[in-house]
N, C-alpha and C. Protein backbone atom coordinates (compact mmCIF):
# COMPACT_ATOMS: atom_id res chain seq x y z
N UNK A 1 29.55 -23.14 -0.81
CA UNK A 1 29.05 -22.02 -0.03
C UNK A 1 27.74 -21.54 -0.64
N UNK A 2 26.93 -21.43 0.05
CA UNK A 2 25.63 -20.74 0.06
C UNK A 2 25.37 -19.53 -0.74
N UNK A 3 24.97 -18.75 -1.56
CA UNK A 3 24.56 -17.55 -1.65
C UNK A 3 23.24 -16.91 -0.99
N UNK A 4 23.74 -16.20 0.03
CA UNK A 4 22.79 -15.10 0.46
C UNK A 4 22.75 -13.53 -0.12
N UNK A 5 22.51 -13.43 -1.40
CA UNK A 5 22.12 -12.18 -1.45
C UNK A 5 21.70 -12.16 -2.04
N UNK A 6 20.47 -11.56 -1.41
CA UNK A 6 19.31 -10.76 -1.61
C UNK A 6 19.50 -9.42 -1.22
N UNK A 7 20.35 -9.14 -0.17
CA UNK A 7 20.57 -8.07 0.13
C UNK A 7 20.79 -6.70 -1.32
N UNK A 8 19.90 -5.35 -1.16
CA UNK A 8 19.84 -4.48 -2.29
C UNK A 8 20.96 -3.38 -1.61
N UNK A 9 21.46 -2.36 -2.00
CA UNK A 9 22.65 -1.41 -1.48
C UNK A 9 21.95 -0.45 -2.03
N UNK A 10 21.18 0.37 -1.30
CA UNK A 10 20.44 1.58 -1.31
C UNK A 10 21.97 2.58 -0.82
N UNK A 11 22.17 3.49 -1.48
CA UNK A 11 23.28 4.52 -0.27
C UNK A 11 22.50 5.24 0.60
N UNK A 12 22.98 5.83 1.46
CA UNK A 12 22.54 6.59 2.15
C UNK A 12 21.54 8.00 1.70
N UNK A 13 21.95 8.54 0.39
CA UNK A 13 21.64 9.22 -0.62
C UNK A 13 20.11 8.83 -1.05
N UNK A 14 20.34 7.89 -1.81
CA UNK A 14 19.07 6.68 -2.16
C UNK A 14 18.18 6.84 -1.06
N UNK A 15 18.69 6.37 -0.23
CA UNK A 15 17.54 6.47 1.36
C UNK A 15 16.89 7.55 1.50
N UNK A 16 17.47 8.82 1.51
CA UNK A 16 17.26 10.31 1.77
C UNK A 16 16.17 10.57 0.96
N UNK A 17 16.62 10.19 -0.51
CA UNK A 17 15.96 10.44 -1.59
C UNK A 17 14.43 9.89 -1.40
N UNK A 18 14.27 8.54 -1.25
CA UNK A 18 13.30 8.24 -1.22
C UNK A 18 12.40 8.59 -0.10
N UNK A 19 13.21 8.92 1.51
CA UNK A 19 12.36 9.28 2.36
C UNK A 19 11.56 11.00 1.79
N UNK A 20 12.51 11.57 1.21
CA UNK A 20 11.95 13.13 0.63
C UNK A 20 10.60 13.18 -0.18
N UNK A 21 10.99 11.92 -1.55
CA UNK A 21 9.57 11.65 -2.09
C UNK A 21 8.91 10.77 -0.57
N UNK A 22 8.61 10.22 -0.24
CA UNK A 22 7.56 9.84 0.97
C UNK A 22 6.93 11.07 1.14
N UNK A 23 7.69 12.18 1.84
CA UNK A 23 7.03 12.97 2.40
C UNK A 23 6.13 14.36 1.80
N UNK A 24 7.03 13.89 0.67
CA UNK A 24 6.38 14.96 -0.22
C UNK A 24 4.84 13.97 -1.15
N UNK A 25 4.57 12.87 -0.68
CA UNK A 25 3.50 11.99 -0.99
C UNK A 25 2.57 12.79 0.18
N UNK A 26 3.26 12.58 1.20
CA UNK A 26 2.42 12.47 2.58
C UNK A 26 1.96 13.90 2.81
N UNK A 27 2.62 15.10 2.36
CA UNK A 27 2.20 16.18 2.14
C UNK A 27 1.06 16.56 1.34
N UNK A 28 1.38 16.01 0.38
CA UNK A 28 0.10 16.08 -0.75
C UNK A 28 -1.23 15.53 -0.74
N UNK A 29 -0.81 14.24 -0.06
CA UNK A 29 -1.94 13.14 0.42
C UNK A 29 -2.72 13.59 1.45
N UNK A 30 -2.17 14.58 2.33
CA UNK A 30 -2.68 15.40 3.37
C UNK A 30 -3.95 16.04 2.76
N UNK A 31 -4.39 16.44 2.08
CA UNK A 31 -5.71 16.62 2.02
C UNK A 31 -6.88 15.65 1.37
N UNK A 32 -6.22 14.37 1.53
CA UNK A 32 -7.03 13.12 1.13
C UNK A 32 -8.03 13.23 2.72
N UNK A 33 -9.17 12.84 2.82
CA UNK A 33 -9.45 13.06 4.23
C UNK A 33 -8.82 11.68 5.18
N UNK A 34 -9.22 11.89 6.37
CA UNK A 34 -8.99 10.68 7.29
C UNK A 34 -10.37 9.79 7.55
N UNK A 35 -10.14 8.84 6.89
CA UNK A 35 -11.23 8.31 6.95
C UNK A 35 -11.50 7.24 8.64
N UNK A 36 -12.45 7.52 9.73
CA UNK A 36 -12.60 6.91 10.79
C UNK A 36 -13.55 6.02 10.44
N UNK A 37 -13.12 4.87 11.62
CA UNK A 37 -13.79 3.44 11.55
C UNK A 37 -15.32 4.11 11.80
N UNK A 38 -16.28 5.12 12.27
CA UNK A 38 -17.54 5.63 11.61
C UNK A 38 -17.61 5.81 10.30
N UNK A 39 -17.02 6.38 9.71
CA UNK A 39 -16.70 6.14 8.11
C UNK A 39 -16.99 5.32 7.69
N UNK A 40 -16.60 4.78 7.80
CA UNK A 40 -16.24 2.76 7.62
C UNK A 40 -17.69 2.27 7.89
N UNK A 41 -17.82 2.87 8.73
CA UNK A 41 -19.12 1.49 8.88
C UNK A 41 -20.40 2.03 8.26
N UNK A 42 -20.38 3.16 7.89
CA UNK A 42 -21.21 3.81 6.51
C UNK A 42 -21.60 3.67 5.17
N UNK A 43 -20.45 3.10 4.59
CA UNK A 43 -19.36 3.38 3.35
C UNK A 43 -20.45 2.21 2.90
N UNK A 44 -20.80 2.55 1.85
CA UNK A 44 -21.38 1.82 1.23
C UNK A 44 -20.62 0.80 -0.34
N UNK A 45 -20.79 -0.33 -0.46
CA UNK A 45 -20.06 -0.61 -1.61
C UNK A 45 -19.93 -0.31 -3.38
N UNK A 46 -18.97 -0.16 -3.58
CA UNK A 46 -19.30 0.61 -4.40
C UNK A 46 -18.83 -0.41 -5.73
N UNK A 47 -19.75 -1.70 -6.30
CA UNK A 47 -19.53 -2.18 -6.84
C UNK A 47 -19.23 -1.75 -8.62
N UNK A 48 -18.22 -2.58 -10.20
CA UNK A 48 -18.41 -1.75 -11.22
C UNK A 48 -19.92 -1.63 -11.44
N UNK A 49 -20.61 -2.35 -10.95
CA UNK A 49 -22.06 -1.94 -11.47
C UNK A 49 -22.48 -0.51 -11.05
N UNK A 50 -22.32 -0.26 -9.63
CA UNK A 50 -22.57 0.97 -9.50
C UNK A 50 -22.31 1.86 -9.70
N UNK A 51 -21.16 1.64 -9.85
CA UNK A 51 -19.87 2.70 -10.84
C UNK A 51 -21.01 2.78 -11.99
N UNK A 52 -20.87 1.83 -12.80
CA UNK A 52 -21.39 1.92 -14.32
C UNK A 52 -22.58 3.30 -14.01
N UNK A 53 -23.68 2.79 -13.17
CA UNK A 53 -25.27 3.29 -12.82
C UNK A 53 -24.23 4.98 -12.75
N UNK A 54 -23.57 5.32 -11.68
CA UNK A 54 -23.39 6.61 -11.33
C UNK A 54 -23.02 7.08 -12.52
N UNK A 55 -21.94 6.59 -13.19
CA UNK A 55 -21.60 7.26 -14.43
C UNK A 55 -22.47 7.98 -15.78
N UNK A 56 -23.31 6.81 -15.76
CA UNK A 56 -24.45 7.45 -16.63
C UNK A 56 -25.34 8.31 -15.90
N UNK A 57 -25.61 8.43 -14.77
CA UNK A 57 -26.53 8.96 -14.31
C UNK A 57 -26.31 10.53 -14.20
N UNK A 58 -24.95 10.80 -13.89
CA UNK A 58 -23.90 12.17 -13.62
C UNK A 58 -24.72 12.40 -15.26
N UNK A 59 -23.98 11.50 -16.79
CA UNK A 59 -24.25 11.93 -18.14
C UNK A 59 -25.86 12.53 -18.51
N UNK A 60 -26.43 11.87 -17.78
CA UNK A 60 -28.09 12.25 -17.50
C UNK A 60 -28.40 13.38 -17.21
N UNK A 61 -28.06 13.42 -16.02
CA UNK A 61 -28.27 14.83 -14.82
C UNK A 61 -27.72 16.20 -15.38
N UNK A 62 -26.47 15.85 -15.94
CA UNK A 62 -25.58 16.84 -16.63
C UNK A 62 -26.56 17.42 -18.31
N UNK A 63 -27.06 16.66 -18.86
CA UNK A 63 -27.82 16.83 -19.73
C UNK A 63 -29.05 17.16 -19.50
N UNK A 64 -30.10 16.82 -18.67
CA UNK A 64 -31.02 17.35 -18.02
C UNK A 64 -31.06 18.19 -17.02
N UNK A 65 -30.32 19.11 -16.70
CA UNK A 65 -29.88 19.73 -15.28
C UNK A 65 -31.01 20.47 -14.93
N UNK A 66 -31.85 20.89 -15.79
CA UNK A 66 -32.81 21.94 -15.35
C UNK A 66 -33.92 20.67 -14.00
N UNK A 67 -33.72 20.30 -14.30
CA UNK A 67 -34.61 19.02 -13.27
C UNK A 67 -34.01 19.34 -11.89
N UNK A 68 -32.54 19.75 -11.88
CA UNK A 68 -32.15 19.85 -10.36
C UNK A 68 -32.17 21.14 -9.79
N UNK A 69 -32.77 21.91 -10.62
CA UNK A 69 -33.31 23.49 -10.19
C UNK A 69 -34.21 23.12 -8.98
N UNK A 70 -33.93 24.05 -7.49
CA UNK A 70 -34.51 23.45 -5.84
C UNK A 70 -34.60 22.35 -5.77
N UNK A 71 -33.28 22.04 -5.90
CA UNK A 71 -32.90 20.42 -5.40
C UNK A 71 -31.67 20.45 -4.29
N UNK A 72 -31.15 19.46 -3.67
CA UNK A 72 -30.27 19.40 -2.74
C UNK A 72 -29.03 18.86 -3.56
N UNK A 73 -29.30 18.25 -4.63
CA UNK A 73 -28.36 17.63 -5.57
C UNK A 73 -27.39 18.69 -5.94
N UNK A 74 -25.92 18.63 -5.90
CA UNK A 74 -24.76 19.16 -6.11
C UNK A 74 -24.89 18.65 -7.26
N UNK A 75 -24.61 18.82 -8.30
CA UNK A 75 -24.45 18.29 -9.79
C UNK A 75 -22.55 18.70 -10.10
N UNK A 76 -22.63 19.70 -10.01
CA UNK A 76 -20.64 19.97 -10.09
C UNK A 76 -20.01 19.11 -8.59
N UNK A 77 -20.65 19.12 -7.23
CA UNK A 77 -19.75 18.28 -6.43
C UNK A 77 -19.68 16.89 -7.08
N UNK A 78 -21.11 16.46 -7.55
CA UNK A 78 -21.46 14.62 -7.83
C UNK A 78 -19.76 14.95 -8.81
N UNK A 79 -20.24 15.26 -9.93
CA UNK A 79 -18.74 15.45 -11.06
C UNK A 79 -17.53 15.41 -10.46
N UNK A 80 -17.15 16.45 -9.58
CA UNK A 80 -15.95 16.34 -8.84
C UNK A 80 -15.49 15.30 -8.08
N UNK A 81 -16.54 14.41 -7.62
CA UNK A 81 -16.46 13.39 -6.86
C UNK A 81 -15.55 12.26 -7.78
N UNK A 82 -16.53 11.91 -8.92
CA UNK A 82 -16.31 11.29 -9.89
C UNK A 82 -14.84 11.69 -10.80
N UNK A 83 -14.84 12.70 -11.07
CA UNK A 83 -13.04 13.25 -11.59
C UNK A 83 -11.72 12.50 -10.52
N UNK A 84 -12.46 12.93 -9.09
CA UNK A 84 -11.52 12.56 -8.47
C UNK A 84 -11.32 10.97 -7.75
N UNK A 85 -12.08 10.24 -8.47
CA UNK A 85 -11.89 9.19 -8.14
C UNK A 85 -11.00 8.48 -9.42
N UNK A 86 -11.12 9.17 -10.84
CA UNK A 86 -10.33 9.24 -12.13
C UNK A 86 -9.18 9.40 -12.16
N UNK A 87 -8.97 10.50 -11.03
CA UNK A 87 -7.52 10.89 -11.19
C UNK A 87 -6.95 10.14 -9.95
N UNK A 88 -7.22 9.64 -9.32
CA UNK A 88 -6.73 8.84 -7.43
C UNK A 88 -6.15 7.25 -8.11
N UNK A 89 -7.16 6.95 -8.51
CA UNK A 89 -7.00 5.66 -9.19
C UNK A 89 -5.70 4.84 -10.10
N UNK A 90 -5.37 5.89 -10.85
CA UNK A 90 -4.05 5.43 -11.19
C UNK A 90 -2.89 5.46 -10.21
N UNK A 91 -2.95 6.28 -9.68
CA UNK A 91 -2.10 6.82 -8.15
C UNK A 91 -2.30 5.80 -7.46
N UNK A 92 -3.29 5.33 -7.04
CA UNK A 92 -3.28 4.03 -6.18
C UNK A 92 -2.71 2.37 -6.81
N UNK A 93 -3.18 2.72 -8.01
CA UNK A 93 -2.46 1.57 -8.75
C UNK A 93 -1.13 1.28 -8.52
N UNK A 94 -0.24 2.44 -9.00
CA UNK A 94 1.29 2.74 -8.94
C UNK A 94 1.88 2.41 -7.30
N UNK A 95 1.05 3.00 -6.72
CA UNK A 95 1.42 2.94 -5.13
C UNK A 95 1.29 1.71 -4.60
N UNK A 96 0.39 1.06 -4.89
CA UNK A 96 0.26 -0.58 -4.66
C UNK A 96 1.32 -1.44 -5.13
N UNK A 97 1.33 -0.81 -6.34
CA UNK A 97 2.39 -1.71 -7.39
C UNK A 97 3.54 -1.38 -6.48
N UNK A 98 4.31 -0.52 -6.45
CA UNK A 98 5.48 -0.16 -5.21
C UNK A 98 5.53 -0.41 -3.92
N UNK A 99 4.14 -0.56 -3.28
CA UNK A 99 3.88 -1.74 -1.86
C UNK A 99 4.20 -2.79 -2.03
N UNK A 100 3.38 -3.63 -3.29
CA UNK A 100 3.87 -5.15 -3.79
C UNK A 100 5.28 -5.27 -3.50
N UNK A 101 5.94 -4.48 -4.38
CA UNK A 101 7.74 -4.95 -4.65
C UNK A 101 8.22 -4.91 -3.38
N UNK A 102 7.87 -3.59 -2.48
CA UNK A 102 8.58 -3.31 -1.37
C UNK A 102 8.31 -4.87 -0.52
N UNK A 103 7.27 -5.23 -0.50
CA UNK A 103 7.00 -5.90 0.40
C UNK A 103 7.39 -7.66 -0.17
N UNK A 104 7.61 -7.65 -1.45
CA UNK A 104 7.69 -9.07 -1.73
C UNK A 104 9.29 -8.98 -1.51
N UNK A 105 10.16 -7.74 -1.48
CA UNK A 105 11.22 -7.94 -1.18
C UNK A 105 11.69 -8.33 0.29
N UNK A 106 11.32 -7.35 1.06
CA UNK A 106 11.07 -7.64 2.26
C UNK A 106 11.06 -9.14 2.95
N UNK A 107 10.04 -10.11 1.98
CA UNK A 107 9.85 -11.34 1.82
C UNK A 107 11.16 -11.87 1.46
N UNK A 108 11.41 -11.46 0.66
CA UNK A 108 12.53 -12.37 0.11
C UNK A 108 14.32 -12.59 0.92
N UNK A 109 14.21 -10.93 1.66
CA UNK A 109 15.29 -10.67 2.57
C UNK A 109 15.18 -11.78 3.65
N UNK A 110 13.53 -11.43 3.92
CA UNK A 110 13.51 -12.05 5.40
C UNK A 110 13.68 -13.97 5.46
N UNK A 111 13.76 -14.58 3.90
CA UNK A 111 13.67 -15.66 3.77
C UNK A 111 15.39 -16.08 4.09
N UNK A 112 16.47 -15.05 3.45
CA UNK A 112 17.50 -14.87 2.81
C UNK A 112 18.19 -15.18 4.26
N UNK A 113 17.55 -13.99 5.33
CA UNK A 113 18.36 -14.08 6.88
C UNK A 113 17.64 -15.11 7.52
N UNK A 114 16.71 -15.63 7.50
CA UNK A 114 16.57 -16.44 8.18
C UNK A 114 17.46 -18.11 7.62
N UNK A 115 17.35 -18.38 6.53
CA UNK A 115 17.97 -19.75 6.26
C UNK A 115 20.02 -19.43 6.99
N UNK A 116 19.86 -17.92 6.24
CA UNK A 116 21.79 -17.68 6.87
C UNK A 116 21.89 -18.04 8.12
N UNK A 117 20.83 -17.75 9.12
CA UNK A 117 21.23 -17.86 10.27
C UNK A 117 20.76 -19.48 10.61
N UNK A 118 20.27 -20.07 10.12
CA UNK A 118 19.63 -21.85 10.61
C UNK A 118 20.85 -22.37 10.09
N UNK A 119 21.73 -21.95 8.74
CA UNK A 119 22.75 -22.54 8.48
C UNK A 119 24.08 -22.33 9.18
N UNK A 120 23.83 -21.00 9.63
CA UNK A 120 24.71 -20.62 10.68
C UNK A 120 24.89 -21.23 12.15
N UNK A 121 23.54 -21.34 12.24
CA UNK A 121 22.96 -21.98 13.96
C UNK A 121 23.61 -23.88 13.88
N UNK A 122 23.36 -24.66 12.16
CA UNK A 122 24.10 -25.92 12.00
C UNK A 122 25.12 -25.81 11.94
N UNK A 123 26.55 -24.73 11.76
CA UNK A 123 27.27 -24.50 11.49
C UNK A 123 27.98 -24.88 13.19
N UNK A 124 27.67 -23.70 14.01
CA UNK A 124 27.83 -23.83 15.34
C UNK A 124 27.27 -25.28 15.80
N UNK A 125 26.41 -25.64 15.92
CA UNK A 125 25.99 -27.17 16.64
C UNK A 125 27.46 -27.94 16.00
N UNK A 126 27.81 -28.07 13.97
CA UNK A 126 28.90 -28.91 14.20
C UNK A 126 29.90 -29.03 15.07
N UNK A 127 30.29 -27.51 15.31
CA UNK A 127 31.42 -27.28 15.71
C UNK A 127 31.31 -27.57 17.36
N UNK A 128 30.02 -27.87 17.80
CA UNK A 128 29.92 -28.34 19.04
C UNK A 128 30.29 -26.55 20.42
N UNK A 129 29.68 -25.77 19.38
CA UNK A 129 29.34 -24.37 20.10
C UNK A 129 28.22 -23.81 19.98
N UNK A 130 26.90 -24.72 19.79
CA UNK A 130 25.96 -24.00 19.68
C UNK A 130 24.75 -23.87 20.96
N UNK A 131 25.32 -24.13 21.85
CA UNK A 131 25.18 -23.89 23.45
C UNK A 131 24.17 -21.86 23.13
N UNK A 132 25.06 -21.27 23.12
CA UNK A 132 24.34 -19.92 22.95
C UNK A 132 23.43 -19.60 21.67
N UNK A 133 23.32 -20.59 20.73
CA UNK A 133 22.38 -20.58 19.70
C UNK A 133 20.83 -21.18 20.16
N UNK A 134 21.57 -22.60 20.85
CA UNK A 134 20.00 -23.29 21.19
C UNK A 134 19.07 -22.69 21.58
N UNK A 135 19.54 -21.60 22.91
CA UNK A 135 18.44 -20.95 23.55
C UNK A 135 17.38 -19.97 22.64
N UNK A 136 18.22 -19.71 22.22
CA UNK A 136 17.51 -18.81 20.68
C UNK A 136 16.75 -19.54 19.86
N UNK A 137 17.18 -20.42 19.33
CA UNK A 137 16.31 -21.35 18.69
C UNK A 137 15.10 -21.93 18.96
N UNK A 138 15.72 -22.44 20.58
CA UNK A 138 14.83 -22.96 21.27
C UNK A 138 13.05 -21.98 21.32
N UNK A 139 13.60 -20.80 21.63
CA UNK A 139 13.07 -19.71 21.86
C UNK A 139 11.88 -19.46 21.17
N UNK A 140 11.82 -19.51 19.48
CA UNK A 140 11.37 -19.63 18.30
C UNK A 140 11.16 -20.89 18.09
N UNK A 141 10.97 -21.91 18.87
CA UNK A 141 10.61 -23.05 17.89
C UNK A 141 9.33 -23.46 18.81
């Protein structure tokens, strides 16, 4: 006999739990903005080089500030910008990392039901009942 499980036993509890943190992500994340495909087609790249350039340049500006006396230059927004891309960053890491798993599991379920059921679907053809399988199969193939 085969082993199919992959299957994980979340309780119902577990489920709850995790939908609560979701939303309490999605709450918080709520003032991340919404970024629209105009956005998007703006967005300039923001390679580590440029990273590197902005970083020193903020250390510059911040040290020379009298230079941005009647200027349009935000010098505390540029900073804030930069903090908050410091503090997002690990957050996105973690969150990815927890997309990965979710999703390589996902993978792994969906590998798990599909062979159960092709072995299931040979199972029926032996037995010379797989009349209501074929069409299905058929269906997908």
């Amino acid at each position: 006999m085969k082993d199919y499980r992959a299957t994980f036993d979340f309780s119902d509890a577990d489920w709850a739990a995790v939908d609560k943190a979701l939303a309490v992500l999605e709450d918080k994340f709520s003032r991340l903005r919404e970024i629209t495909p105009e956005d998007l087609a703006w967005q300039i790249p923001f390679s580590t080089r440029a990273e590197a350039f902005c970083r020193k340049a903020v250390d510059v500006m911040v040290k020379e500030r009298d230079v941005l006396i009647d200027t349009d230059v935000d010098l505390d927004e540029i900073r804030g910008d930069l903090l908050s891309i410091d503090e997002l960053r690990p957050r996105i890491g973690r969150l990815a990392a927890l997309l990965d798993k979710c999703r390589h599991n996902e993978g792994w379920l969906a590998r798990y039901l599909y062979l159960g059921c092709i072995d299931g679907y040979v199972a029926f053809d032996h037995a010379g009942r797989a009349a209501s399988m074929r069409a299905l199969y058929d269906a997908i193939s």
